[in-house]
Protein backbone atom coordinates (compact mmCIF):
# COMPACT_ATOMS: atom_id res chain seq x y z
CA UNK A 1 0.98 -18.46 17.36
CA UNK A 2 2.64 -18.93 13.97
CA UNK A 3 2.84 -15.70 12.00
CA UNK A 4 0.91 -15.98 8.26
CA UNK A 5 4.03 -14.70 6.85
CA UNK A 6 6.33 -17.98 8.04
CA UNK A 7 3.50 -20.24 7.66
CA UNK A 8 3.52 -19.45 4.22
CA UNK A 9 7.52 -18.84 3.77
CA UNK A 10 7.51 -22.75 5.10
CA UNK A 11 5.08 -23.72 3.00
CA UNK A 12 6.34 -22.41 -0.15
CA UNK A 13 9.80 -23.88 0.67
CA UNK A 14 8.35 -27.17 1.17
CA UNK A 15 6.77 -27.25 -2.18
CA UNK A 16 9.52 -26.03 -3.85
CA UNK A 17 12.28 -28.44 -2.79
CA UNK A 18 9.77 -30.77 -3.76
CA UNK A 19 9.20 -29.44 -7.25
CA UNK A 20 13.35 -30.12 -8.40
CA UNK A 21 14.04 -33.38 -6.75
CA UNK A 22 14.10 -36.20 -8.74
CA UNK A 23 11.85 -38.92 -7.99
CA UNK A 24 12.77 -40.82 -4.97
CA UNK A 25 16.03 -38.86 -4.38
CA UNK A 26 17.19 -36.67 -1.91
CA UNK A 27 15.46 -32.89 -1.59
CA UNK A 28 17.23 -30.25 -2.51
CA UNK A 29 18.60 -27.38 -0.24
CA UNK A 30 15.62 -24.84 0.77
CA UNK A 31 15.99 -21.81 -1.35
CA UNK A 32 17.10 -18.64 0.61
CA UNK A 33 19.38 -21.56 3.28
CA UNK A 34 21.27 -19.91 5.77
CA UNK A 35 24.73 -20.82 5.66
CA UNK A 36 26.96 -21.00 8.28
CA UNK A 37 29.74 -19.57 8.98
CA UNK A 38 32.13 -22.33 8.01
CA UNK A 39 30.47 -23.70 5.53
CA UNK A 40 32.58 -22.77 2.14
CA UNK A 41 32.08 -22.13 -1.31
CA UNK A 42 33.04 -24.50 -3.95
CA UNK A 43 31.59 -23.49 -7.06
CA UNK A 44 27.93 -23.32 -8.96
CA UNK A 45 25.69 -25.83 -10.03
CA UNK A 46 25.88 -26.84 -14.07
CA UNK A 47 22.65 -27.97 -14.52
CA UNK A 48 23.31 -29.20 -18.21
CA UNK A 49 25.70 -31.25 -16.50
CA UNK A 50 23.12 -32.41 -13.71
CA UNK A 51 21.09 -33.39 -16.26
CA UNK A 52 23.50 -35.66 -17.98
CA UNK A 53 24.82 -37.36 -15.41
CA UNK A 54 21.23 -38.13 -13.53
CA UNK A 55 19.72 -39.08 -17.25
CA UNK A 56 21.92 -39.84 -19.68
CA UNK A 57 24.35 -38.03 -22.34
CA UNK A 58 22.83 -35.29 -24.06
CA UNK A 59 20.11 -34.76 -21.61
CA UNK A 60 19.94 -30.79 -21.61
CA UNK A 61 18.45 -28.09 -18.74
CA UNK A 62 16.13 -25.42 -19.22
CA UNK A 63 13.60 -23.17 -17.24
CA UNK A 64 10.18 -22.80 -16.69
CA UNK A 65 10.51 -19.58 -14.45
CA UNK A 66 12.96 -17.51 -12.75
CA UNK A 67 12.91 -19.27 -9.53
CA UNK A 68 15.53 -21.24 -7.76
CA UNK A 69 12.96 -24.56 -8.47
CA UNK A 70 12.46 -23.55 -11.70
CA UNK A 71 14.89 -25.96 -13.55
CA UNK A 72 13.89 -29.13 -15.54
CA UNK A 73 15.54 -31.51 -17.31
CA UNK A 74 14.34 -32.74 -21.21
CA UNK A 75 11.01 -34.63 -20.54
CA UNK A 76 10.00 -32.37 -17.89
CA UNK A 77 12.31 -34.55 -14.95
CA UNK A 78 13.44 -33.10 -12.02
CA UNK A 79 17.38 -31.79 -10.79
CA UNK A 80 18.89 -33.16 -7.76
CA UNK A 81 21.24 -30.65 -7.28
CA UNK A 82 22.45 -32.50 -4.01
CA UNK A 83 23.85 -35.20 -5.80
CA UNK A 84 25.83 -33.11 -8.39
CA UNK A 85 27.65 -31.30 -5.66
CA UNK A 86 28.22 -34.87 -4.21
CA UNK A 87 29.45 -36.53 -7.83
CA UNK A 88 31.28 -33.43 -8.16
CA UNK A 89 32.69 -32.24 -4.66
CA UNK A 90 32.20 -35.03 -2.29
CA UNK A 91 29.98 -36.82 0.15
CA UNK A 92 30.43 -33.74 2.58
CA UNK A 93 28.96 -31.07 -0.47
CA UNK A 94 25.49 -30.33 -0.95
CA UNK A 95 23.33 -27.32 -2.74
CA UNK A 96 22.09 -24.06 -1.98
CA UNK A 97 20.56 -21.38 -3.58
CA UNK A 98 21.10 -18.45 -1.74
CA UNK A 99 20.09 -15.82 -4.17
CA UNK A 100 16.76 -17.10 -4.85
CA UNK A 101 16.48 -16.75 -8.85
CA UNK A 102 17.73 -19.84 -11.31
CA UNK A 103 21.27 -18.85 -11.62
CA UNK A 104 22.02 -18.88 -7.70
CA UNK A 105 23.05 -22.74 -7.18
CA UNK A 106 26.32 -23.42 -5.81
CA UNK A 107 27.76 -26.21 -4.23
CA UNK A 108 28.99 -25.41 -0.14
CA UNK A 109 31.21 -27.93 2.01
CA UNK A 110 32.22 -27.58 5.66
């Protein structure tokens, strides 16, 4: 039997990762990820800079909450954090936020 408290830690991670995706792109990275041991750090998320590059020159971030999911671009879009660590890092990169709150997304590699 599934205990309440991972049945709801899954579902609240489901609908999260779902809430900062832009449409039809990849999810983000489940807040709270594990990583592993080699994964490495290689540097945060600027979500101003997310938003610009997904939507357009002077497309600005801002938050609704405190949460990791809790970013939006103008017009109420979505972040896909994944692809700014791509754009930014490379095709091996993709984002976490370990800490939990808006300020803890980083970009890891192997």
């Amino acid at each position: 039997m599934i205990s309440p408290i991972a049945t709801i830690t899954a579902v609240l991670g489901l609908l999260a990762s779902a809430t900062i995706a832009a449409p039809n792109a990849a999810p983000a990275a489940e807040p709270g990820t594990t990583l592993n041991v080699r994964d490495r750090w290689l540097g945060n998320i600027d979500m101003n800079a997310a938003c610009e590059f997904q939507y357009g020159g002077g497309t600005k971030a801002y938050t609704i909450g405190n949460g990791c999911n809790d970013w939006r671009c103008d017009g109420d879009r979505g972040i896909n954090v994944n692809v700014y660590c791509y754009n930014h890092f490379g095709s091996d990169a993709w984002a976490t936020c370990g800490g939990g709150t808006v300020w803890d997304w980083q970009c890891h590699g192997p």
